[in-house]
PDB file of N, CA and C in Angstrom:
ATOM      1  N   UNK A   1     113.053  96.149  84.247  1.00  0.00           N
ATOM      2  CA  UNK A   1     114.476  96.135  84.540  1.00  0.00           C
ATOM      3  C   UNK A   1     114.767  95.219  85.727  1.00  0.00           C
ATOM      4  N   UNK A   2     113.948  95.512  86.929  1.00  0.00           N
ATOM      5  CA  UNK A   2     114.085  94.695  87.967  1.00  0.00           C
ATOM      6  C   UNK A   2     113.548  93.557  87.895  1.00  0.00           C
ATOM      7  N   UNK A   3     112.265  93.210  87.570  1.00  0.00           N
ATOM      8  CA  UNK A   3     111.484  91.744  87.030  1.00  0.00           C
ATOM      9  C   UNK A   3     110.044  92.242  87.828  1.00  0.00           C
ATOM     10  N   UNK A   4     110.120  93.477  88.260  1.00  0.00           N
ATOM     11  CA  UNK A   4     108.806  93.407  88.549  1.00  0.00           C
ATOM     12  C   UNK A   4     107.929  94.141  88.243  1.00  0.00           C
ATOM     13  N   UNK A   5     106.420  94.176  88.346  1.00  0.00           N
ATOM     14  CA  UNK A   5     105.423  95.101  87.845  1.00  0.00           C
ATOM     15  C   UNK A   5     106.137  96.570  87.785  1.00  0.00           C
ATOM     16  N   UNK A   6     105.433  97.112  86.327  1.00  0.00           N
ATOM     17  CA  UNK A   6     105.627  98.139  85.568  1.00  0.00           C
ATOM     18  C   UNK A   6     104.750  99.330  86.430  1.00  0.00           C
ATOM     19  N   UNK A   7     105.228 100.337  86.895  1.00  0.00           N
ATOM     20  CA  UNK A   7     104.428 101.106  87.782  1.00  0.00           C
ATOM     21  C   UNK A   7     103.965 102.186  86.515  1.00  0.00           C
ATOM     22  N   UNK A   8     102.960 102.435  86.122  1.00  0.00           N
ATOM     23  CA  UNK A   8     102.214 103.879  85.422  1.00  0.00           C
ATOM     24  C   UNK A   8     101.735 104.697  85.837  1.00  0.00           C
ATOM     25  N   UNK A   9     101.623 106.064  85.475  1.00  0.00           N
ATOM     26  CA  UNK A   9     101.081 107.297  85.861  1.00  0.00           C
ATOM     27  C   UNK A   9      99.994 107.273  86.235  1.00  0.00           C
ATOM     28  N   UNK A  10      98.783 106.323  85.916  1.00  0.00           N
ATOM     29  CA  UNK A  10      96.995 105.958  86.388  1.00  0.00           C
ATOM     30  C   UNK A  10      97.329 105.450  87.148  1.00  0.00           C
ATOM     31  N   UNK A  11      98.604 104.421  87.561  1.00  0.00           N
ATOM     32  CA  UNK A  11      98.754 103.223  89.107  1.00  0.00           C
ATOM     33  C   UNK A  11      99.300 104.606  90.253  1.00  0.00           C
ATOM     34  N   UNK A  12      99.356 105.541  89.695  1.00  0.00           N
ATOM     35  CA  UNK A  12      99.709 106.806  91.218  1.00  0.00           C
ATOM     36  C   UNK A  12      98.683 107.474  91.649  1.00  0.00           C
ATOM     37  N   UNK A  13      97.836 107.331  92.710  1.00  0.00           N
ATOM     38  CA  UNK A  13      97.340 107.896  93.204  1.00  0.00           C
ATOM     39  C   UNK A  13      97.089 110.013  92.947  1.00  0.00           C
ATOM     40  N   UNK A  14      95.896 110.047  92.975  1.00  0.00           N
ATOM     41  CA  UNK A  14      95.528 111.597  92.641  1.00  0.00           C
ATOM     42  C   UNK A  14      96.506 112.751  93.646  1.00  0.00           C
ATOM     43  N   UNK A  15      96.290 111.981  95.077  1.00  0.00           N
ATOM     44  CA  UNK A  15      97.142 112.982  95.496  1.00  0.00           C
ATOM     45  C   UNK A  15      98.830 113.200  95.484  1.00  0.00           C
ATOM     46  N   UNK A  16      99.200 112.309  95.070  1.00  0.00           N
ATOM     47  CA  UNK A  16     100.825 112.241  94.398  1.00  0.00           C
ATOM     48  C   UNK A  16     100.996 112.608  93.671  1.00  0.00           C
ATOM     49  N   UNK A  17      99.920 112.721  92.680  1.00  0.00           N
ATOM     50  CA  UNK A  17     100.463 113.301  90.755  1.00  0.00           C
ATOM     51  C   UNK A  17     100.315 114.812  91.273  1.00  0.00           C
ATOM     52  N   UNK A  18      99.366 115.242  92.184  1.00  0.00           N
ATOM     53  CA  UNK A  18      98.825 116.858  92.369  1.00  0.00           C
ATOM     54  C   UNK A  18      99.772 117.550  93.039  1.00  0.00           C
ATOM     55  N   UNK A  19     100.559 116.411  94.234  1.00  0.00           N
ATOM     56  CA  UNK A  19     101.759 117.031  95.021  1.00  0.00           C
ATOM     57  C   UNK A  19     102.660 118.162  94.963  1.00  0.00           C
ATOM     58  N   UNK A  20     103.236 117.933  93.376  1.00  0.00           N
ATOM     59  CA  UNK A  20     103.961 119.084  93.048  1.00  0.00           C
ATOM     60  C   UNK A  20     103.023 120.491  92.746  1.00  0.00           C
ATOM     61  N   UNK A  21     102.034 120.171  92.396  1.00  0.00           N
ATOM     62  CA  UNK A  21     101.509 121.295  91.998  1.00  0.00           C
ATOM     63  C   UNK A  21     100.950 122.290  93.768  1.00  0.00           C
ATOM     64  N   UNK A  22     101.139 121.393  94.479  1.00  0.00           N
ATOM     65  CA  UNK A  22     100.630 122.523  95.836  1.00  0.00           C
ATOM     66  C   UNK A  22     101.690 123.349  96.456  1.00  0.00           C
ATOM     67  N   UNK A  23     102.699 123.045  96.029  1.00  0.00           N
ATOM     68  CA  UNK A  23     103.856 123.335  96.434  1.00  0.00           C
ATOM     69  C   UNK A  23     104.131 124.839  96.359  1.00  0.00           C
ATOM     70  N   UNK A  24     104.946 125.610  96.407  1.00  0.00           N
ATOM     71  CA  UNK A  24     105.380 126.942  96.845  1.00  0.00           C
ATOM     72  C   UNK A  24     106.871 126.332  95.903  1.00  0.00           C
ATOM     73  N   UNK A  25     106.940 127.338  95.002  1.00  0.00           N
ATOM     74  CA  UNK A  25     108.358 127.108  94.279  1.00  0.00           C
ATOM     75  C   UNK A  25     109.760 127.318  95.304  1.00  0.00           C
ATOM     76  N   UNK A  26     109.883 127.850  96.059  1.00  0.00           N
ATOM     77  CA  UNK A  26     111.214 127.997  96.892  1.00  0.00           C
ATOM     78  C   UNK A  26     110.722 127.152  97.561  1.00  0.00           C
ATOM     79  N   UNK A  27     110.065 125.873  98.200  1.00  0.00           N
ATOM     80  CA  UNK A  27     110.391 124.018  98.623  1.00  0.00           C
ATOM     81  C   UNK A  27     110.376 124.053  97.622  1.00  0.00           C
ATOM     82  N   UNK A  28     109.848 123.930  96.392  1.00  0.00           N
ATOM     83  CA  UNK A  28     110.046 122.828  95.368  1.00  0.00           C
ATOM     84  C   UNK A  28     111.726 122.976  94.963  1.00  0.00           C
ATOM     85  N   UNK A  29     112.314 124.334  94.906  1.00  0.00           N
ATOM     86  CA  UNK A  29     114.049 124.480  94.766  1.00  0.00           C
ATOM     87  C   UNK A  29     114.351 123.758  95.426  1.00  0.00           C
ATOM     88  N   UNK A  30     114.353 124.133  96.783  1.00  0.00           N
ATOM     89  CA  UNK A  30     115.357 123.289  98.305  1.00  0.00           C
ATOM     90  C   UNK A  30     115.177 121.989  98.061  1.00  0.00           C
ATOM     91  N   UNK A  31     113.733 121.172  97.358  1.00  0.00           N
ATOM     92  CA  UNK A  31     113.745 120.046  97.546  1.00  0.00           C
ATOM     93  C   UNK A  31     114.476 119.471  95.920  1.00  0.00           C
ATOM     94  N   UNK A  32     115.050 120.567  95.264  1.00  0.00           N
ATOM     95  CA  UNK A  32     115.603 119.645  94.336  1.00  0.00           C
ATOM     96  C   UNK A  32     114.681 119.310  93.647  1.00  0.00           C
ATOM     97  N   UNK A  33     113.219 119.389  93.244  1.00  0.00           N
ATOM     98  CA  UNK A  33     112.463 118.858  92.173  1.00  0.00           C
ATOM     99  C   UNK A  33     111.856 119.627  91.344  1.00  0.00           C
ATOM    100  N   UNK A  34     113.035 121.370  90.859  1.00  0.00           N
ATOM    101  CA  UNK A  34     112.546 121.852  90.132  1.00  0.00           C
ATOM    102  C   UNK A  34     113.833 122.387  88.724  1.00  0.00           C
ATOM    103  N   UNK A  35     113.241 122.263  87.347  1.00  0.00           N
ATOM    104  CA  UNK A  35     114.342 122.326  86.659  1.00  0.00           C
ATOM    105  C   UNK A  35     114.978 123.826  87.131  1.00  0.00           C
ATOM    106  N   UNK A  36     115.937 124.049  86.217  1.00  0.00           N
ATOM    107  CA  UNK A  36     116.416 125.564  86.524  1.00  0.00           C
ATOM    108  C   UNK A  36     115.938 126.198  85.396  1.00  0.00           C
ATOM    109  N   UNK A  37     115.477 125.743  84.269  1.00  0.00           N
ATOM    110  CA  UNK A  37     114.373 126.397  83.309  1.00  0.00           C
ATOM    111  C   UNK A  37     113.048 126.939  84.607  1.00  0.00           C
ATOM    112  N   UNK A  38     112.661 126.462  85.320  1.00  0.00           N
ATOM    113  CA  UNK A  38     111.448 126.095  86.343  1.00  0.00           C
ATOM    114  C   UNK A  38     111.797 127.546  86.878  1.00  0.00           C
ATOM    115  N   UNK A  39     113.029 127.600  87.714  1.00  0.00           N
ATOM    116  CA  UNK A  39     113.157 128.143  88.972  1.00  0.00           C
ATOM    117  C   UNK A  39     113.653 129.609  87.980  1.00  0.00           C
ATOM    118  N   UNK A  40     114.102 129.714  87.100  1.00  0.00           N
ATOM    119  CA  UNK A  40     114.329 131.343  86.477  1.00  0.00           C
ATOM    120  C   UNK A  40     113.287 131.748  86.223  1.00  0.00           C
ATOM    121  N   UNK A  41     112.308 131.044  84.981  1.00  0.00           N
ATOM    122  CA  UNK A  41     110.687 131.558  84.702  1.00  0.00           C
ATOM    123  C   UNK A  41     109.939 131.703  85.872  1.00  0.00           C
ATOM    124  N   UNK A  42     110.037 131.512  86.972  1.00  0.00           N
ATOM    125  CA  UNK A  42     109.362 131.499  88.483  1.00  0.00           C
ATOM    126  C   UNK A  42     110.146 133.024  88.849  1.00  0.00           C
ATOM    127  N   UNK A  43     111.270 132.851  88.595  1.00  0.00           N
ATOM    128  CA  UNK A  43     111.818 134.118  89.350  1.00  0.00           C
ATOM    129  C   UNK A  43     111.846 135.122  88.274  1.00  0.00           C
ATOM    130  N   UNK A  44     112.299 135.084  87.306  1.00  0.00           N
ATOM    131  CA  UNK A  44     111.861 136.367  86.224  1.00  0.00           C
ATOM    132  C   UNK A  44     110.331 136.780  86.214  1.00  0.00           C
ATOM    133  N   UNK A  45     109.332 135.972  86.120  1.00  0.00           N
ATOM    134  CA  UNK A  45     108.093 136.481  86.557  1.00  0.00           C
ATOM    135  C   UNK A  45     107.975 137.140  87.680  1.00  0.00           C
ATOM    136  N   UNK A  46     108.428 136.644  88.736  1.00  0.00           N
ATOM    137  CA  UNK A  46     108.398 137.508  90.144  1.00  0.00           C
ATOM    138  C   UNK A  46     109.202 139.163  89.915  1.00  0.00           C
ATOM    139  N   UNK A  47     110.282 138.932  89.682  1.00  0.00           N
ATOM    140  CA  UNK A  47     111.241 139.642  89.507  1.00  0.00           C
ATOM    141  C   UNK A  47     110.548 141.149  88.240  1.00  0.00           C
ATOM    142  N   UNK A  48     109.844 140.976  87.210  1.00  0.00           N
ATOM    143  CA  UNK A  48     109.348 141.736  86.393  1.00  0.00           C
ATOM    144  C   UNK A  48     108.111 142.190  86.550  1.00  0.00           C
ATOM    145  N   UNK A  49     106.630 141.229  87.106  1.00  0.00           N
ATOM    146  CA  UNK A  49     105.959 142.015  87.989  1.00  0.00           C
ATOM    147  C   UNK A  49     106.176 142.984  88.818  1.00  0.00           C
ATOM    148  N   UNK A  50     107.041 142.538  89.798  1.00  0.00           N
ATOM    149  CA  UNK A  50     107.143 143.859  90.610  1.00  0.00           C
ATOM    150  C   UNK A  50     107.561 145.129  89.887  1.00  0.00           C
ATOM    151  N   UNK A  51     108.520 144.930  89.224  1.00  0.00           N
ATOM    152  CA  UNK A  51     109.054 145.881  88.382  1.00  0.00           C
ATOM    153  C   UNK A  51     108.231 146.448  87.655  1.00  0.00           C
ATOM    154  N   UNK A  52     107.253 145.765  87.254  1.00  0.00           N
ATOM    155  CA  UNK A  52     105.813 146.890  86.100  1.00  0.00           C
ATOM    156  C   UNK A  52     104.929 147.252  86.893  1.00  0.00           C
ATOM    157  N   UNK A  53     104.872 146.648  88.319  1.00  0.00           N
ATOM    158  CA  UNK A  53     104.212 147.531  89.334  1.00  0.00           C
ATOM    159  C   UNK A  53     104.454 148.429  89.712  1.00  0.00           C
ATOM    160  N   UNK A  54     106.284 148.211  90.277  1.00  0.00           N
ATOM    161  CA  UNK A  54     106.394 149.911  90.606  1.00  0.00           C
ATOM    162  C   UNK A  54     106.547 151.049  89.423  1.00  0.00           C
ATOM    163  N   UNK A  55     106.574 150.674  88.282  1.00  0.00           N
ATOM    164  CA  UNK A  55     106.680 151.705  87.346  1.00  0.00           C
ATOM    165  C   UNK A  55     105.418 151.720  86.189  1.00  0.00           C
ATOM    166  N   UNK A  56     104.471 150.756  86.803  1.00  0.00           N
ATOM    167  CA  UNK A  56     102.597 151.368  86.648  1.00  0.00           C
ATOM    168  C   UNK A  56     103.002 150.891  84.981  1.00  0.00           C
ATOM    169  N   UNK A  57     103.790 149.744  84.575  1.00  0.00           N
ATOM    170  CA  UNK A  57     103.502 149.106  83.214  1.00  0.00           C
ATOM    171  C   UNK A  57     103.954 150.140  82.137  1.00  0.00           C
ATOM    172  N   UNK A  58     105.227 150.907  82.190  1.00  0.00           N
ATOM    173  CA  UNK A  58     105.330 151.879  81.912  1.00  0.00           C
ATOM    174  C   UNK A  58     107.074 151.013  81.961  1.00  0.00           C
ATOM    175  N   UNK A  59     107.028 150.872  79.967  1.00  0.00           N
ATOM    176  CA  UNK A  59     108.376 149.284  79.676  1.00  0.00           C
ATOM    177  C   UNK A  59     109.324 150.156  79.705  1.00  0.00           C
ATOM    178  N   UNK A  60     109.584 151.718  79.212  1.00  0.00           N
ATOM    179  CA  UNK A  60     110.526 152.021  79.313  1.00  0.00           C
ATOM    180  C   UNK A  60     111.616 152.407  80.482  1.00  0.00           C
ATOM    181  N   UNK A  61     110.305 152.806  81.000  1.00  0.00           N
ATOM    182  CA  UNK A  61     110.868 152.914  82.444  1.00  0.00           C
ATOM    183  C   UNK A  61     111.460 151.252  83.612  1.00  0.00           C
ATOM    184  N   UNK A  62     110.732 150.349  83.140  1.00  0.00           N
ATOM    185  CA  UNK A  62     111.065 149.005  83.581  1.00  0.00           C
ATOM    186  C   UNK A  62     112.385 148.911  83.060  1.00  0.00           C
ATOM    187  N   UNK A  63     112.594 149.006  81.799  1.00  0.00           N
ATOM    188  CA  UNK A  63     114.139 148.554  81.262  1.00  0.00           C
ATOM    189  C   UNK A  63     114.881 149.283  81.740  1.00  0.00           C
ATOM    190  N   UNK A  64     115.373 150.852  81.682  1.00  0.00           N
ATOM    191  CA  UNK A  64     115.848 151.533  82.718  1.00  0.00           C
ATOM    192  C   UNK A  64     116.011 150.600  83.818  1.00  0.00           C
ATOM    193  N   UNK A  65     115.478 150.878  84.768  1.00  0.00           N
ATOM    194  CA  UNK A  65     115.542 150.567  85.835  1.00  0.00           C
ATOM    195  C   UNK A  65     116.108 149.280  86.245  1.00  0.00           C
ATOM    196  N   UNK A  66     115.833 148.113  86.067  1.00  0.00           N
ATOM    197  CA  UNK A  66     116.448 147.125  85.895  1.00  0.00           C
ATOM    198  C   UNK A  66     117.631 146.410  84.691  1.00  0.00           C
ATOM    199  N   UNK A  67     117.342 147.510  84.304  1.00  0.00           N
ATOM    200  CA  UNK A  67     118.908 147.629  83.214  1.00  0.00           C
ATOM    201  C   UNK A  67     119.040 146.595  82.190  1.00  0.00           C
ATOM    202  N   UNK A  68     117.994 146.148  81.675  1.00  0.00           N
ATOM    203  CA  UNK A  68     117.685 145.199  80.759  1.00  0.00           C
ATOM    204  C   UNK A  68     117.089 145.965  78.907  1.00  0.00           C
ATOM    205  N   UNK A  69     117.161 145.765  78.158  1.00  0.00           N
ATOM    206  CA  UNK A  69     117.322 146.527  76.618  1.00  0.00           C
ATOM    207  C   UNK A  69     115.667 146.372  76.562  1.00  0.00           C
ATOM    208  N   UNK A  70     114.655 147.032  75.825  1.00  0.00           N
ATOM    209  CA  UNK A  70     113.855 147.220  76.062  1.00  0.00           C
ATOM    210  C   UNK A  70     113.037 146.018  74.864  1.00  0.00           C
ATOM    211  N   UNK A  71     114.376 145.456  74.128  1.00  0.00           N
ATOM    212  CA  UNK A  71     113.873 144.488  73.402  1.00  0.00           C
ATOM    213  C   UNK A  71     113.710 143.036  74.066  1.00  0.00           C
ATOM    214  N   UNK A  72     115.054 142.477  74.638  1.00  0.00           N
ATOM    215  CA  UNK A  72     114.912 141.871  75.813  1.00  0.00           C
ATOM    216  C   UNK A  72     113.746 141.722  76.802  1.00  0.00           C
ATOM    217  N   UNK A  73     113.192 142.604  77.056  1.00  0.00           N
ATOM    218  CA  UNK A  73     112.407 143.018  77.976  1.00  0.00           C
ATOM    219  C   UNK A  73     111.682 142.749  77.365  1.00  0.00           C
ATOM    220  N   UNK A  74     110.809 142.780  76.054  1.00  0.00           N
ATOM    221  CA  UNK A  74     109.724 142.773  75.768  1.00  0.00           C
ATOM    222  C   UNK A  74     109.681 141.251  75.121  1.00  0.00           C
ATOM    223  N   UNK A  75     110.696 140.614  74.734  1.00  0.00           N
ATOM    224  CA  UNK A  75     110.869 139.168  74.558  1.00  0.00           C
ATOM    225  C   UNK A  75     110.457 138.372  75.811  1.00  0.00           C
ATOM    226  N   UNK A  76     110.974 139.230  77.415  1.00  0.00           N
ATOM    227  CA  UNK A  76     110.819 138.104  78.175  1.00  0.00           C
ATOM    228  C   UNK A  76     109.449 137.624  78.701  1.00  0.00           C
ATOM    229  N   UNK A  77     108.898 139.223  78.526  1.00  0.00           N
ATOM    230  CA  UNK A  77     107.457 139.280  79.045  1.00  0.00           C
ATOM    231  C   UNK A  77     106.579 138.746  78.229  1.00  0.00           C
ATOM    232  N   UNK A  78     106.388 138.625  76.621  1.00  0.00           N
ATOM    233  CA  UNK A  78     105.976 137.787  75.683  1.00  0.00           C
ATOM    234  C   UNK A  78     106.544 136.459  76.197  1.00  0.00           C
ATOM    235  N   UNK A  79     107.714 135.672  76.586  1.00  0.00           N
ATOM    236  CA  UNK A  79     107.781 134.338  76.604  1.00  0.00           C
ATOM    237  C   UNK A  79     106.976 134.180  77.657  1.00  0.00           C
ATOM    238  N   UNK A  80     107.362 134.865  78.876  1.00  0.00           N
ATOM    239  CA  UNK A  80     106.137 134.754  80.116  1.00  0.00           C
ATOM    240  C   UNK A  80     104.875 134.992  79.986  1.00  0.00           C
ATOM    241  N   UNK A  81     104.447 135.285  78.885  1.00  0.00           N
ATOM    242  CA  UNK A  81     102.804 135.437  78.360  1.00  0.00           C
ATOM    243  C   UNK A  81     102.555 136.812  79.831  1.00  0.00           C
ATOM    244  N   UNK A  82     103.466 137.571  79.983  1.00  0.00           N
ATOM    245  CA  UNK A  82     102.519 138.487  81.302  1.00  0.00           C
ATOM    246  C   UNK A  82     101.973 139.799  80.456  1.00  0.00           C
ATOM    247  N   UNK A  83     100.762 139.912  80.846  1.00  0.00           N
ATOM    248  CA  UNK A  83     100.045 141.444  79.811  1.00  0.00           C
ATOM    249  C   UNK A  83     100.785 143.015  80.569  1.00  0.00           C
ATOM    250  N   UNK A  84     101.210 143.488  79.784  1.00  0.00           N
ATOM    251  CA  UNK A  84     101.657 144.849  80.549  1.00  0.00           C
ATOM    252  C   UNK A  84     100.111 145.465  81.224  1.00  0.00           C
ATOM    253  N   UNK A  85      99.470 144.966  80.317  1.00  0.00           N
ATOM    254  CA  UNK A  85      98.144 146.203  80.161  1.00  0.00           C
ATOM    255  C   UNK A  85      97.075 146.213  82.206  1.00  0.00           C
ATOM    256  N   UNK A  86      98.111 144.473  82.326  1.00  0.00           N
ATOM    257  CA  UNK A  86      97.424 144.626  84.058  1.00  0.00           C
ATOM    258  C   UNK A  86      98.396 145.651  85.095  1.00  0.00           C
ATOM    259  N   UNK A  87      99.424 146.088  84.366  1.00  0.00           N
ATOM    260  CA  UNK A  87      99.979 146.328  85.524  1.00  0.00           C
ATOM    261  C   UNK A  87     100.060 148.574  85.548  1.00  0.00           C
ATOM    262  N   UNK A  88      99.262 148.675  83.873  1.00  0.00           N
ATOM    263  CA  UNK A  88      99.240 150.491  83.800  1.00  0.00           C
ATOM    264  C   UNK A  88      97.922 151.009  84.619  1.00  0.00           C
ATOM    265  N   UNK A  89      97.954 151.713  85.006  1.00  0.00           N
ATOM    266  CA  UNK A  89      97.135 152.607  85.471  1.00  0.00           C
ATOM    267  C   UNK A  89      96.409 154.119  85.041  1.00  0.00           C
ATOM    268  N   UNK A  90      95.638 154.209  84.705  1.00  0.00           N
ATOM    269  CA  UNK A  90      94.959 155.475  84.184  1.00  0.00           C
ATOM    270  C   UNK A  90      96.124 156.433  84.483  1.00  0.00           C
ATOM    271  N   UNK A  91      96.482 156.788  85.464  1.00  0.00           N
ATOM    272  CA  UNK A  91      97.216 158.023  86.001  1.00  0.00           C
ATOM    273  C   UNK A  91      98.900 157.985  85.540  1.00  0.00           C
ATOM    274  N   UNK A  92      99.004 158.261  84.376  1.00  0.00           N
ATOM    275  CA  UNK A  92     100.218 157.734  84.020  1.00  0.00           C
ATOM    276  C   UNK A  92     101.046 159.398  83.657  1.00  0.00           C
ATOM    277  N   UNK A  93     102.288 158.965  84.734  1.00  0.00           N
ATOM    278  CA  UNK A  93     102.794 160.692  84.744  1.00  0.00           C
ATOM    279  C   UNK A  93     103.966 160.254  84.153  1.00  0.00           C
TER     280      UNK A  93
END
């Protein structure tokens, strides 16, 4: 476009292509270089872990609680590939 050499993904250096990946997702928001597909799947994962932690992987009680349909719920955690099965515990009251 400009008239000059074509820059490619092999002409970038290892530690530039890796950059984003060291990052902490809240800089990568502030800095603007994350989609908002990015920054919901970042935060619905956060956001639903905790939630099958405090209720020991135990979906019905997750949907309750965060007030989401238990089908929903089980769609989001399948798109997020997260296993319930890490978050139950033997002691399930």
């Amino acid at each position: 476009v400009l008239g000059g050499p074509i820059l490619r993904a092999n002409d970038v250096p290892p530690e530039i292509v890796r950059w984003r990946e060291q990052r902490q997702p809240e800089e990568m928001c502030e800095l603007g270089a994350v989609s908002y597909r990015e920054a919901r799947e970042w935060f619905d994962r956060r956001f639903l872990c905790g939630a099958l932690r405090r209720h020991n992987g135990v979906l019905t009680r997750v949907a309750e609680a965060i007030g989401m349909s238990r089908k929903y719920l089980y769609a989001r955690l399948e798109h997020l590939d997260i296993d319930v099965e890490n978050f139950r515990t033997s002691d399930r009251s």
